[in-house]
N, C-alpha and C. Protein backbone atom coordinates (compact mmCIF):
# COMPACT_ATOMS: atom_id res chain seq x y z
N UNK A 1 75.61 126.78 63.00
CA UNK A 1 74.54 125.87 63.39
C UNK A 1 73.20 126.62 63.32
N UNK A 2 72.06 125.86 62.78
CA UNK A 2 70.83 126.45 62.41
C UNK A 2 69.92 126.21 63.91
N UNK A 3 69.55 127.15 64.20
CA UNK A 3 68.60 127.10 65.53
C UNK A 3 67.53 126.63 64.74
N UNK A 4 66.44 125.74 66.07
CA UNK A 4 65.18 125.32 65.45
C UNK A 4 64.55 126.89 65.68
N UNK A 5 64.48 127.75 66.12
CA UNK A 5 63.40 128.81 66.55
C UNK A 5 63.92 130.38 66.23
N UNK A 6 63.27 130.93 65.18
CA UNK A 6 64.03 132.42 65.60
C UNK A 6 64.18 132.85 66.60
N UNK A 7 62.91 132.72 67.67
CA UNK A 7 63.53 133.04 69.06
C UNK A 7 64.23 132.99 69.84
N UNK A 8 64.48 131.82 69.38
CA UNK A 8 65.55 131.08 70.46
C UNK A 8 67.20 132.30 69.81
N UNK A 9 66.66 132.20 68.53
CA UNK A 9 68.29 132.92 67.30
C UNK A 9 68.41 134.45 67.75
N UNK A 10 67.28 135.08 68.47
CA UNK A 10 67.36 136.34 68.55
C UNK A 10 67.72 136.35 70.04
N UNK A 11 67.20 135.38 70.95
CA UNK A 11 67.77 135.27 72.49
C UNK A 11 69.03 135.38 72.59
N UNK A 12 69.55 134.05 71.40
CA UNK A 12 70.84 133.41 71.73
C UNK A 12 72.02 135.13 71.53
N UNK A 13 71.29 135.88 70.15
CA UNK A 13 72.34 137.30 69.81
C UNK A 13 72.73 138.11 70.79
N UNK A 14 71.15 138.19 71.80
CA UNK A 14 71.19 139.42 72.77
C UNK A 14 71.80 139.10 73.84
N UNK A 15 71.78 137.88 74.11
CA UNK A 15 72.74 136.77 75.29
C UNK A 15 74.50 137.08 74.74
N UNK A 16 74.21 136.78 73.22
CA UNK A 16 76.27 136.79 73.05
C UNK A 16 76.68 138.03 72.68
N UNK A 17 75.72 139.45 73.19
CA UNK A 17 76.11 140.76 72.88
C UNK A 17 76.76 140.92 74.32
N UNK A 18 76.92 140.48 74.99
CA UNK A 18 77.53 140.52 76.49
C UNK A 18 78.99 139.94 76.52
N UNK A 19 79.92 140.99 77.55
CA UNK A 19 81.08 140.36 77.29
C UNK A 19 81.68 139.15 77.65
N UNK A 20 82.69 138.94 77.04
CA UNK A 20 82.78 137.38 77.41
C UNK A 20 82.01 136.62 76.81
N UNK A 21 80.79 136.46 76.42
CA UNK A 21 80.01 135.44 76.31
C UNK A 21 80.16 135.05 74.95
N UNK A 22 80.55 134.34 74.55
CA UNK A 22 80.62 133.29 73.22
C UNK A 22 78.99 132.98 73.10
N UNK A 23 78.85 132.62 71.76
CA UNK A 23 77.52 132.31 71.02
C UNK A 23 77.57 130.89 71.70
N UNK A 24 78.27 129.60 71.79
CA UNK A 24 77.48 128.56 72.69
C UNK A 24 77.65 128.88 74.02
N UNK A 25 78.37 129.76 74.92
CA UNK A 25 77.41 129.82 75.94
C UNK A 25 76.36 130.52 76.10
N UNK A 26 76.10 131.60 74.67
CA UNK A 26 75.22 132.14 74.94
C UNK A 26 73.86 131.22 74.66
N UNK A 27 74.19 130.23 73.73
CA UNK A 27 73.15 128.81 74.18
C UNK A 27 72.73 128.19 74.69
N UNK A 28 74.15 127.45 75.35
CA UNK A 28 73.30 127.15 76.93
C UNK A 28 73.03 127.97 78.25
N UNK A 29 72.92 129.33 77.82
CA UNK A 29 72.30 130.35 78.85
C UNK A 29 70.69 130.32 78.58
N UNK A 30 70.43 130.41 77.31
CA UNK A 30 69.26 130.80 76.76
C UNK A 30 68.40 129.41 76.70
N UNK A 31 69.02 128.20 76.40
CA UNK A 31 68.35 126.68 76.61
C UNK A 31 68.11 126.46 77.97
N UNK A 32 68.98 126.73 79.02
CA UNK A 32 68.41 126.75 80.38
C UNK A 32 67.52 128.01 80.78
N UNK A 33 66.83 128.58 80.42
CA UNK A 33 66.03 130.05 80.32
C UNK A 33 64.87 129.32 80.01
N UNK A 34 64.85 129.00 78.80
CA UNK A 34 63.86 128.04 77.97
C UNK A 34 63.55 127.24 79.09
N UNK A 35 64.16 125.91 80.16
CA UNK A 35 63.63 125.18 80.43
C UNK A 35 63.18 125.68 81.79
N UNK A 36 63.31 127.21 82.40
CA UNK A 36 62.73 127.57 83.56
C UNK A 36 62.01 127.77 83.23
N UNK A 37 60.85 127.73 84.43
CA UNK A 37 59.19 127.78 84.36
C UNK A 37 58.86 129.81 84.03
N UNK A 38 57.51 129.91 83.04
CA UNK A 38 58.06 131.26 82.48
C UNK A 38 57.65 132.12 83.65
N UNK A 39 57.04 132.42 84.95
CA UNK A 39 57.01 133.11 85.82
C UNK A 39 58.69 133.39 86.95
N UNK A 40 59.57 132.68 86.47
CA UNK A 40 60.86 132.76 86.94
C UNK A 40 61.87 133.71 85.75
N UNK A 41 61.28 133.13 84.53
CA UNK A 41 61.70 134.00 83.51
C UNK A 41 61.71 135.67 83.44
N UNK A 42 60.07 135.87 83.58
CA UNK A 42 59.52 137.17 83.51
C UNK A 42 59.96 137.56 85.09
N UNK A 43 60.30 137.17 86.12
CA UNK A 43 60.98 137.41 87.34
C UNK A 43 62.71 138.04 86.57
N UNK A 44 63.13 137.27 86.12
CA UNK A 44 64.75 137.49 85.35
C UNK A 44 64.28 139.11 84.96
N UNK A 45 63.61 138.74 83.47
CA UNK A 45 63.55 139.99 82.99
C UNK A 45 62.89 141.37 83.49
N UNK A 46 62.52 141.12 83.98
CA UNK A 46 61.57 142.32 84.83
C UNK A 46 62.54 142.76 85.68
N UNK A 47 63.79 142.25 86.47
CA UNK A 47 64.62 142.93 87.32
C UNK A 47 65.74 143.19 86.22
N UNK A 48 66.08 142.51 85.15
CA UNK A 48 66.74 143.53 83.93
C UNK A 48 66.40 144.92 83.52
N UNK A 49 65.45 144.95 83.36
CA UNK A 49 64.35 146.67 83.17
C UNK A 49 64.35 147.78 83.95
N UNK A 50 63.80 146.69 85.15
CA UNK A 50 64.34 147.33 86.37
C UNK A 50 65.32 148.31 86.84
N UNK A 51 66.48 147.54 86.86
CA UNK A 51 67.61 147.89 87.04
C UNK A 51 68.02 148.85 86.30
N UNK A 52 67.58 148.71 84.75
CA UNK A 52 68.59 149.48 83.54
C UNK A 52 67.83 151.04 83.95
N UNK A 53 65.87 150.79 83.98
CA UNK A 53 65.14 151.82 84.22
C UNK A 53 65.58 152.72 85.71
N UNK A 54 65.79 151.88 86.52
CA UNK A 54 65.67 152.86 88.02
C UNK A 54 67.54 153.06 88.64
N UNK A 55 68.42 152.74 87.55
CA UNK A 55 69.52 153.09 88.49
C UNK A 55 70.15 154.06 87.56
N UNK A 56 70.38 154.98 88.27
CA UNK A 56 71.15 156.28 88.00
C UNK A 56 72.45 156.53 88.53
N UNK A 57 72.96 157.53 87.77
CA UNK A 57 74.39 157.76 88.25
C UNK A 57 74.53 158.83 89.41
N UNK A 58 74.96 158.53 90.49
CA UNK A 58 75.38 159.42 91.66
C UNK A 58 75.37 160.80 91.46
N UNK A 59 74.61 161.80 91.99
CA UNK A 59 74.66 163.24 91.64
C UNK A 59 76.23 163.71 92.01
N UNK A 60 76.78 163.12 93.17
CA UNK A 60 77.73 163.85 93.56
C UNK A 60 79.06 162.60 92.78
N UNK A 61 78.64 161.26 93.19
CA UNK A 61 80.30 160.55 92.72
C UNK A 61 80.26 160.15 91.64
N UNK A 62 78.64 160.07 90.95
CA UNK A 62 78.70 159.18 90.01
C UNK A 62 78.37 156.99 89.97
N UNK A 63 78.33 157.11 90.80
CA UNK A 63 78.45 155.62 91.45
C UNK A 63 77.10 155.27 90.94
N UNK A 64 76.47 154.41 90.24
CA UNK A 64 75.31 153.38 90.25
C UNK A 64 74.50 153.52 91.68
N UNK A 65 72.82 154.21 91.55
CA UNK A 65 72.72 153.99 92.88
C UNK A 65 71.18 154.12 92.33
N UNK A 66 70.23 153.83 93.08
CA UNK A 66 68.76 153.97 92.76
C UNK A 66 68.31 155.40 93.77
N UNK A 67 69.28 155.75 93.98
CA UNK A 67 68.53 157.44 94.82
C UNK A 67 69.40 158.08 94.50
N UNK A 68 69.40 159.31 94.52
CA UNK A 68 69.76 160.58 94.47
C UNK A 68 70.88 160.43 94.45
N UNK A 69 71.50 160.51 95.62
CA UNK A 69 73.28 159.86 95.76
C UNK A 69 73.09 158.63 96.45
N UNK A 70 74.56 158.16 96.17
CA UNK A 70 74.91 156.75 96.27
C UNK A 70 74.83 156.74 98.32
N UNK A 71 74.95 155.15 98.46
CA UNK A 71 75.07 155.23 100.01
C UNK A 71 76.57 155.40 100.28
N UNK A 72 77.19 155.30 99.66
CA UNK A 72 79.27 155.47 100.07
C UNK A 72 78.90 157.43 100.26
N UNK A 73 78.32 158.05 99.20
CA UNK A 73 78.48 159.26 100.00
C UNK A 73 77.41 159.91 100.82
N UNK A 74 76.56 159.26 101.04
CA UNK A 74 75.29 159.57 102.12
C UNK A 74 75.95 159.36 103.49
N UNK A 75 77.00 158.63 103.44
CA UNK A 75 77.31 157.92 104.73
C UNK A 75 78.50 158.93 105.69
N UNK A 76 77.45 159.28 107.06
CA UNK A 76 78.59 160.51 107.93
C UNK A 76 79.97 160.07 107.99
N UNK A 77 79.95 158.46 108.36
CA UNK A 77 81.45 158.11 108.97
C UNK A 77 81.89 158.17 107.68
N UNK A 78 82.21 158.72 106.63
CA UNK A 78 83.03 158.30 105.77
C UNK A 78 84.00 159.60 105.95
N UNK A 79 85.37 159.51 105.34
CA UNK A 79 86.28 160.82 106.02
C UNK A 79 85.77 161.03 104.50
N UNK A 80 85.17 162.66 104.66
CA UNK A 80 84.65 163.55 103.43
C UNK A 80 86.14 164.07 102.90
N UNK A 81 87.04 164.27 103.71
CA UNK A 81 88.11 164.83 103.21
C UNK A 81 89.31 164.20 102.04
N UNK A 82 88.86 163.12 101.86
CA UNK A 82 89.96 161.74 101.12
C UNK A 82 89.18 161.71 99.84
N UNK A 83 89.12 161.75 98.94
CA UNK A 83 88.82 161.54 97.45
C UNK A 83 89.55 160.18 96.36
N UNK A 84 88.79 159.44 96.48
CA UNK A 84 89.29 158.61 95.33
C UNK A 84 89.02 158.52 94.12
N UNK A 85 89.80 158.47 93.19
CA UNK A 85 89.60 158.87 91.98
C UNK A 85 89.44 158.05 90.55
N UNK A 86 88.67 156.93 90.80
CA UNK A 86 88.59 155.05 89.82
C UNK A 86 88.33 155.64 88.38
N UNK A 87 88.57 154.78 87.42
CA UNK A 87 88.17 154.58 86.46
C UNK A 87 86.33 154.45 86.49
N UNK A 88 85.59 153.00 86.93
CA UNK A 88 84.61 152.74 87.05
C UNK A 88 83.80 152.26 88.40
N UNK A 89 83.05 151.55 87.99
CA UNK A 89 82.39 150.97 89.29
C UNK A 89 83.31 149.68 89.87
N UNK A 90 83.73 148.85 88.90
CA UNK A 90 84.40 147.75 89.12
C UNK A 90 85.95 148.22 90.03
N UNK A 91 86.57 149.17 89.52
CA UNK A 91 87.08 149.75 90.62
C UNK A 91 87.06 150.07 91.75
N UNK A 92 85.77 150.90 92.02
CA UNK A 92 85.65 150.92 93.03
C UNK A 92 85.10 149.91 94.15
N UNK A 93 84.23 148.91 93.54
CA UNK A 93 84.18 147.93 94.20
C UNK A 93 85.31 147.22 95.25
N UNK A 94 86.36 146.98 94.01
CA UNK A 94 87.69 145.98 94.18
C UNK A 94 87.90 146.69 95.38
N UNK A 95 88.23 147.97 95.55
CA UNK A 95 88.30 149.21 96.78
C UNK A 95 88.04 148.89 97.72
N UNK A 96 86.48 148.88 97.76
CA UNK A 96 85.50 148.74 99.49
C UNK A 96 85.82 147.14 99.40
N UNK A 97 86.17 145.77 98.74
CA UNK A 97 86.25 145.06 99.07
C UNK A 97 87.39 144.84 99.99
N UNK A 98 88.45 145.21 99.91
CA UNK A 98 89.54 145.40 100.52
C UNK A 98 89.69 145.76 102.23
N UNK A 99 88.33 147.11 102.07
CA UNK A 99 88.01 147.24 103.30
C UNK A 99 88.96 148.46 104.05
N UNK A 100 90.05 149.05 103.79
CA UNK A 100 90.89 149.93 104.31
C UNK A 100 90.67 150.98 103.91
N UNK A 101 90.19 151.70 103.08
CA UNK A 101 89.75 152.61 102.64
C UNK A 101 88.56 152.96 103.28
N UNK A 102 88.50 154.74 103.89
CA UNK A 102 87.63 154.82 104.14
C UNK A 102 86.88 156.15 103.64
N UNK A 103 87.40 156.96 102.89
CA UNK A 103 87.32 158.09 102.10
C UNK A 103 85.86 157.77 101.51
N UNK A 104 85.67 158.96 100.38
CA UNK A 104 85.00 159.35 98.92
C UNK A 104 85.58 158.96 98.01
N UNK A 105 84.90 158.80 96.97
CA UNK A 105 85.35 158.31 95.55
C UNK A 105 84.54 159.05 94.74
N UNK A 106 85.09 158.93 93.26
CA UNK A 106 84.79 159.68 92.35
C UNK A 106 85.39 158.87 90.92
N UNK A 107 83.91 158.51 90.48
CA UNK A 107 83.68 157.71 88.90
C UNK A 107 84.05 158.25 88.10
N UNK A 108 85.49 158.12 87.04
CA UNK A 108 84.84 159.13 85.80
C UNK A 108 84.63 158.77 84.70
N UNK A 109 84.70 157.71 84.57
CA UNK A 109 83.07 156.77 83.59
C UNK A 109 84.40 156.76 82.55
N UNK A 110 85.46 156.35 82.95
CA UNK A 110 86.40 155.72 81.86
C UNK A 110 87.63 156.25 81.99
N UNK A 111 89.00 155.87 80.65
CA UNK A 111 90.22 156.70 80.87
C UNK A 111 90.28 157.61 79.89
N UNK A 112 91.17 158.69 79.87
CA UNK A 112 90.93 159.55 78.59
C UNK A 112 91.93 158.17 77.19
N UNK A 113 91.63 158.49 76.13
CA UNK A 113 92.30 157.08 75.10
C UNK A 113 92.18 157.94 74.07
N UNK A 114 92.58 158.61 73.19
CA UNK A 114 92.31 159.29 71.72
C UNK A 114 92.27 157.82 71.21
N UNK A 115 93.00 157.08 71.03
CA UNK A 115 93.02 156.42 70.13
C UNK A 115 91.46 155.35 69.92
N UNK A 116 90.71 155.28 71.28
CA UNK A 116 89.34 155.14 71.07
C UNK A 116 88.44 156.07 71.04
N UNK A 117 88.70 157.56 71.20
CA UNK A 117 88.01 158.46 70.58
C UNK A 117 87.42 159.25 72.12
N UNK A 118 87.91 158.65 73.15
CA UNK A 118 87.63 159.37 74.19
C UNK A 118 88.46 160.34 74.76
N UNK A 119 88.12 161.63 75.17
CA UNK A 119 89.01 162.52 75.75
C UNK A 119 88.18 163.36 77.00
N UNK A 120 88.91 163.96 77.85
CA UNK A 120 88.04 164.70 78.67
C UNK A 120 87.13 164.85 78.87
N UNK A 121 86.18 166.18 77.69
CA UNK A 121 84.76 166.11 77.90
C UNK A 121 84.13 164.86 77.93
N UNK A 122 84.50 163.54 77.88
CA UNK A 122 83.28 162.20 77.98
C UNK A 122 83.84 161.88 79.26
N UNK A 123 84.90 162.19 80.14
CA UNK A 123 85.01 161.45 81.28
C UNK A 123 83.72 162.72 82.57
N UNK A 124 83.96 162.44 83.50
CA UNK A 124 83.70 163.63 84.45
C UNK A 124 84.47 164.06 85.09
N UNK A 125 85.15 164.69 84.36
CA UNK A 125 86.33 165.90 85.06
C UNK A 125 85.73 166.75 85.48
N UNK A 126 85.22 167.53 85.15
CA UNK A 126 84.77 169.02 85.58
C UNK A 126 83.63 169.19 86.79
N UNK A 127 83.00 167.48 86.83
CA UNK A 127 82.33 167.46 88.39
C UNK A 127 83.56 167.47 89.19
N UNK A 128 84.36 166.54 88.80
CA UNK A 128 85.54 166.43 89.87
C UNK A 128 86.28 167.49 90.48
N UNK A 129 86.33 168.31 89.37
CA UNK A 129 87.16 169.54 89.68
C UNK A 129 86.42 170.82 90.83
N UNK A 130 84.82 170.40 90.11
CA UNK A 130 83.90 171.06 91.24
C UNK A 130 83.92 170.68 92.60
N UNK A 131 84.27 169.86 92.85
CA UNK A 131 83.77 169.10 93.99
C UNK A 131 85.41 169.36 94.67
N UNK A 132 86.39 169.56 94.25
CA UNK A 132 87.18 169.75 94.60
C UNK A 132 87.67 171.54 94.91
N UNK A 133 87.01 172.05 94.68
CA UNK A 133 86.80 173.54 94.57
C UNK A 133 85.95 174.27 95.51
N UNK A 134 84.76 173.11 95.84
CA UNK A 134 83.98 173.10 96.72
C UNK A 134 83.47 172.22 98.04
N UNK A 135 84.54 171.71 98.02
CA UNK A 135 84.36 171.07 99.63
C UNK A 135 85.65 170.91 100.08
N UNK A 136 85.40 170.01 100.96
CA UNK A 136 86.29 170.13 101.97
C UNK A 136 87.70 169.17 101.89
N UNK A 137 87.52 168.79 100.50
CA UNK A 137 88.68 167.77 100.55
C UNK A 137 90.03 168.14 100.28
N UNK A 138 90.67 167.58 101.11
CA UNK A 138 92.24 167.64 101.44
C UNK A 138 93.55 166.80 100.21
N UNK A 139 92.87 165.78 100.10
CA UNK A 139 93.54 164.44 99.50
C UNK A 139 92.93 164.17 98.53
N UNK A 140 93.50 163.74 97.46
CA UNK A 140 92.56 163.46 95.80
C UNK A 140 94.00 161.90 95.54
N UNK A 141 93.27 160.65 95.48
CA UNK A 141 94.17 159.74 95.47
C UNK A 141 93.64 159.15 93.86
N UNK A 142 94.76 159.50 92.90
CA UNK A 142 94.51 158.93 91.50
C UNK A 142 94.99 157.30 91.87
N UNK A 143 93.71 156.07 91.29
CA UNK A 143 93.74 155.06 91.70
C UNK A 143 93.18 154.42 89.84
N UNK A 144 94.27 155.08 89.80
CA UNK A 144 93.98 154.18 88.02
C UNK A 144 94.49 153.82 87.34
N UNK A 145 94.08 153.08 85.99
CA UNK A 145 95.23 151.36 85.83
C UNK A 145 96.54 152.03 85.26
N UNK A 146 96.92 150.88 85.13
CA UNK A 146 98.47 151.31 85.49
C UNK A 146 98.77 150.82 84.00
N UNK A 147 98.20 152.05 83.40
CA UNK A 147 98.43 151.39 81.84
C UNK A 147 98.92 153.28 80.93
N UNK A 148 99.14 153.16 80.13
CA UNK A 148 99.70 154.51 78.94
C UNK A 148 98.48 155.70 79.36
N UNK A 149 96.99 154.77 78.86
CA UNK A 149 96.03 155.65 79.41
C UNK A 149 95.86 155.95 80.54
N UNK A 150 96.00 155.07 81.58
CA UNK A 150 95.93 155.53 82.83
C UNK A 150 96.46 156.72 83.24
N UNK A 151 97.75 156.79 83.17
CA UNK A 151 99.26 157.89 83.09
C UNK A 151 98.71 158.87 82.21
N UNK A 152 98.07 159.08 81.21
CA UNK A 152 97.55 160.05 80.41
C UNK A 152 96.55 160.64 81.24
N UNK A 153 95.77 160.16 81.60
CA UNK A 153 94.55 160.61 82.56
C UNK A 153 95.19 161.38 84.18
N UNK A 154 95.52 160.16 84.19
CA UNK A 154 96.48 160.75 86.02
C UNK A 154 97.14 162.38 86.09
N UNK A 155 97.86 162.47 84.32
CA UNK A 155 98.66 163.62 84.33
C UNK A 155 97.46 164.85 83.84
N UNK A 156 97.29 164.84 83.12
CA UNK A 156 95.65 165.53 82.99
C UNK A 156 95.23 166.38 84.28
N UNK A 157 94.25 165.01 85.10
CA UNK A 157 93.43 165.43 86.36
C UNK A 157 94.71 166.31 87.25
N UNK A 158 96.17 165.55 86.84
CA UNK A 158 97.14 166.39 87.76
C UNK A 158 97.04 167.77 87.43
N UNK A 159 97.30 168.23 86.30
CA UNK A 159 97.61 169.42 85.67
C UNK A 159 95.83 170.33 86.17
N UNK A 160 94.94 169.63 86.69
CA UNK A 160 93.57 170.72 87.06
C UNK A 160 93.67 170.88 87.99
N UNK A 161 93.67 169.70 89.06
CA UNK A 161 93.63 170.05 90.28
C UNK A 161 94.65 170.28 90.75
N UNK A 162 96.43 170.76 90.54
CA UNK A 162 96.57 170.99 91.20
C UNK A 162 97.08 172.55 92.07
N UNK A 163 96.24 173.62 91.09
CA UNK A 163 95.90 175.08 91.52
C UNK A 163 95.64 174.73 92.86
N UNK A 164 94.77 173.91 93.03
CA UNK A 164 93.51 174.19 94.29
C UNK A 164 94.25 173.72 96.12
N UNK A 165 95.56 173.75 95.60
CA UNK A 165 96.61 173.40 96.59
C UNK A 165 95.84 172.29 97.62
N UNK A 166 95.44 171.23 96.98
CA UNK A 166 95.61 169.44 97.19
C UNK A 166 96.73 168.97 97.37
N UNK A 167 96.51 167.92 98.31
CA UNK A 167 97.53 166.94 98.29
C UNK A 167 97.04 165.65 97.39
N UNK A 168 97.83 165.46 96.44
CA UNK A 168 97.50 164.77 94.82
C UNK A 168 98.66 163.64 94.93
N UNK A 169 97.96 162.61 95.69
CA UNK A 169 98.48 161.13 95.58
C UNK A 169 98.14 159.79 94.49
N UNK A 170 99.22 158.86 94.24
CA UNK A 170 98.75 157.36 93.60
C UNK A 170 98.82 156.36 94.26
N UNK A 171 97.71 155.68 93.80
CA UNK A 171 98.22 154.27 94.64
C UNK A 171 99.62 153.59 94.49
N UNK A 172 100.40 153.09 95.11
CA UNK A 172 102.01 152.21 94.83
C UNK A 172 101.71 151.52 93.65
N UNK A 173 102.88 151.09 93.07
CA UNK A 173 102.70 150.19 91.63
C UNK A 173 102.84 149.21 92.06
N UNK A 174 101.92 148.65 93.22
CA UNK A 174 101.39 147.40 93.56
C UNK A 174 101.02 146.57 92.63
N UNK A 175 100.49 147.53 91.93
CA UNK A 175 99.45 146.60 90.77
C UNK A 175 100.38 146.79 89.46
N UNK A 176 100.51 145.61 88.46
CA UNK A 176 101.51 145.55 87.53
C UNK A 176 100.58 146.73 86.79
N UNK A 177 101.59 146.59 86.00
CA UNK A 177 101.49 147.73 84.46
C UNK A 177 101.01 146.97 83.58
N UNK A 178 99.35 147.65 83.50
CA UNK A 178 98.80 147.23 82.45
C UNK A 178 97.28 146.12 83.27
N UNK A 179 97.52 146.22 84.50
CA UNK A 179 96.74 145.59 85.38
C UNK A 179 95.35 146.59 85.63
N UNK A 180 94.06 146.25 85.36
CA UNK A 180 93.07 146.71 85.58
C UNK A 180 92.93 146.10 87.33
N UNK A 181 92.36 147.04 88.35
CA UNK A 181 92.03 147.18 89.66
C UNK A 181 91.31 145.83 89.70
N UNK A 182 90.44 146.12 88.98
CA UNK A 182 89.29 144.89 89.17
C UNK A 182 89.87 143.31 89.64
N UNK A 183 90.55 143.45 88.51
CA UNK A 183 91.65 141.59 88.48
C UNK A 183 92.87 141.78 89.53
N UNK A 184 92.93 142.74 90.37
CA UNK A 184 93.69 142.65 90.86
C UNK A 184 93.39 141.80 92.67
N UNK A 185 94.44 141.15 93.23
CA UNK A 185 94.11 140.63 94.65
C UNK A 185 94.08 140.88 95.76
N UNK A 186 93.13 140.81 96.98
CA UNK A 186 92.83 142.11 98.09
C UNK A 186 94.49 142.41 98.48
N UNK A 187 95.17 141.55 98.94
CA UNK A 187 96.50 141.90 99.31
C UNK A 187 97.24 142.78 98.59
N UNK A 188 97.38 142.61 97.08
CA UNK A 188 98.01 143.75 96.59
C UNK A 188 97.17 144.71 96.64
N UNK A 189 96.12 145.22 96.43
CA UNK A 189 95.20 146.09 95.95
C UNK A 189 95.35 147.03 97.61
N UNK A 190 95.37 146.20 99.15
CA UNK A 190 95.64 146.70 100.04
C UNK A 190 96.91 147.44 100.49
N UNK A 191 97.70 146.85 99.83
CA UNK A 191 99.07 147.17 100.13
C UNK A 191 99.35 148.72 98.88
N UNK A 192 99.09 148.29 97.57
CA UNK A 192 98.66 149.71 97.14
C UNK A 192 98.23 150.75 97.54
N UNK A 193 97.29 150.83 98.22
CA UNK A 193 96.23 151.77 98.77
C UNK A 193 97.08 152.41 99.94
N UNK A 194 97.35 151.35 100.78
CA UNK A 194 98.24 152.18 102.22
C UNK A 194 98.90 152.73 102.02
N UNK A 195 100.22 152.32 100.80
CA UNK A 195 101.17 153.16 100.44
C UNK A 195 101.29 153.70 99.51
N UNK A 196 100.59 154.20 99.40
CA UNK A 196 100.14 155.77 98.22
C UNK A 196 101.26 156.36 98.16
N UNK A 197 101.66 156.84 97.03
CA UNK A 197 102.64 157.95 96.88
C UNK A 197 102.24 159.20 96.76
N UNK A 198 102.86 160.32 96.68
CA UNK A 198 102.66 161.68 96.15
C UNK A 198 102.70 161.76 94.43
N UNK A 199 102.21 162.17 93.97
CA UNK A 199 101.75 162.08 92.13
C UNK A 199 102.82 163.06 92.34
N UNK A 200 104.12 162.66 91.29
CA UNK A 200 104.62 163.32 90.25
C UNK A 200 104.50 164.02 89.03
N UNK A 201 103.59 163.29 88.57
CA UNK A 201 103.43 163.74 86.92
C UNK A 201 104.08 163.15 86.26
C-alpha cells in the first residue's frame, strides 16, 4: 500500500523497526500520532531522547538506571549477600514483581549462543566474577531461561565462580524448558525462586 506522505512512510518504518510491531500497526500507531495535537507529540519524542540519552547501565549490576547505580543496589535493606544472576532487565523485573526476593542482581546483557555469534566477552562475566571476588556475597542464584543456551551459560558462570567457594544455586524448573522469565506467572516464577536448587552443572 502506497502512503500519501513520505513522512508518514518513514514514521510508519521506524514504528515497524520495533518488536512485534507489524507495518499496519505500525500505521495505526503513527495515524493516531498524526492526529495528536503536535505539543503532545514533541512531549512523546522528547522523553524518547531522553531516556535513550540519560539512562545508563548500572556501574555495579548493570540494571537501566539514570544515576550512577541503580536504586535495587543503592538500597541498605537489600541482603548484599544473595546475588541474582538474569539474563536482562525483563528478568529481573518479572523478579521484584513477585516480591520474595530480596537479594542483588546482576545483568549480563544476554545468554552466551555461538550460534548468534555471542560468547562471553559480550555478556558481563568478568564484572560478575569481580564482584564476586570482592564482596561479601555468599549465594550466586543462576536464574536463567531454561533453554540449551541458558544451560550453556549457567555451566560457564559455574565453571568461574566456583573457585571462590560460593554457594552456586538455580531457580527449580518451575519454569518450562524453553520458557523465558519474563512470560512466565508470579506463582510459578515464586515457587521457582523459593526452591532453588544447588547448581550441578
Amino acid at each position: 500500500m502506497q502512503l500519501p506522505s513520505r513522512l508518514i512512510e518513514s514514521a510508519v518504518d521506524q514504528m515497524a523497526s520495533l518488536p512485534g510491531i507489524g507495518r499496519r500497526t505500525a500505521l495505526r500507531l503513527v495515524l493516531h500520532m498524526l492526529a495528536r495535537d503536535e505539543e503532545r507529540v514533541s512531549d512523546f519524542a522528547e522523553s524518547m531522547v531522553a531516556m535513550r540519552q540519560g539512562v545508563k547501565p548500572c556501574t555495579t549490576c548493570h540494571n537501566p538506571t539514570e544515576d550512577g547505580v541503580c536504586n535495587i543496589c543503592a538500597n541498605p535493606h537489600r541482603d548484599s549477600s544473595t546475588l541474582c544472576v538474569v539474563e536482562d532487565i525483563r528478568d529481573l523485573l518479572a523478579l521484584e514483581s513477585v516480591g520474595e526476593y530480596r537479594g542483588l542482581y546482576h545483568i549480563l546483557g544476554g545468554v552466551i549462543s555461538p550460534m548468534d555469534g555471542v560468547g562471553p566477552v559480550d555478556l558481563t562475566v568478568e564484572s560478575l566474577v569481580t564482584r564476586v571476588q570482592s564482596t561479601e556475597v555468599k549465594e550466586v542464584i543462576l536464574a536463567l531461561p531454561a533453554s540449551m543456551e541458558g544451560d550453556t551459560t549457567a555451566f560457564y558462570l559455574a565453571k568461574r565462580i566456583q573457585a571462590h567457594d560460593i554457594l552456586l544455586t538455580t531457580i527449580a524448573r518451575g519454569v518450562s524448558v524453553g520458557e523465558a522469565l519474563q512470560y512466565a506467572d508470579e506463582a510459578t516464577l515464586s515457587s521457582s525462586l523459593l526452591n532453588r536448587l544447588p547448581y550441578k552443572g
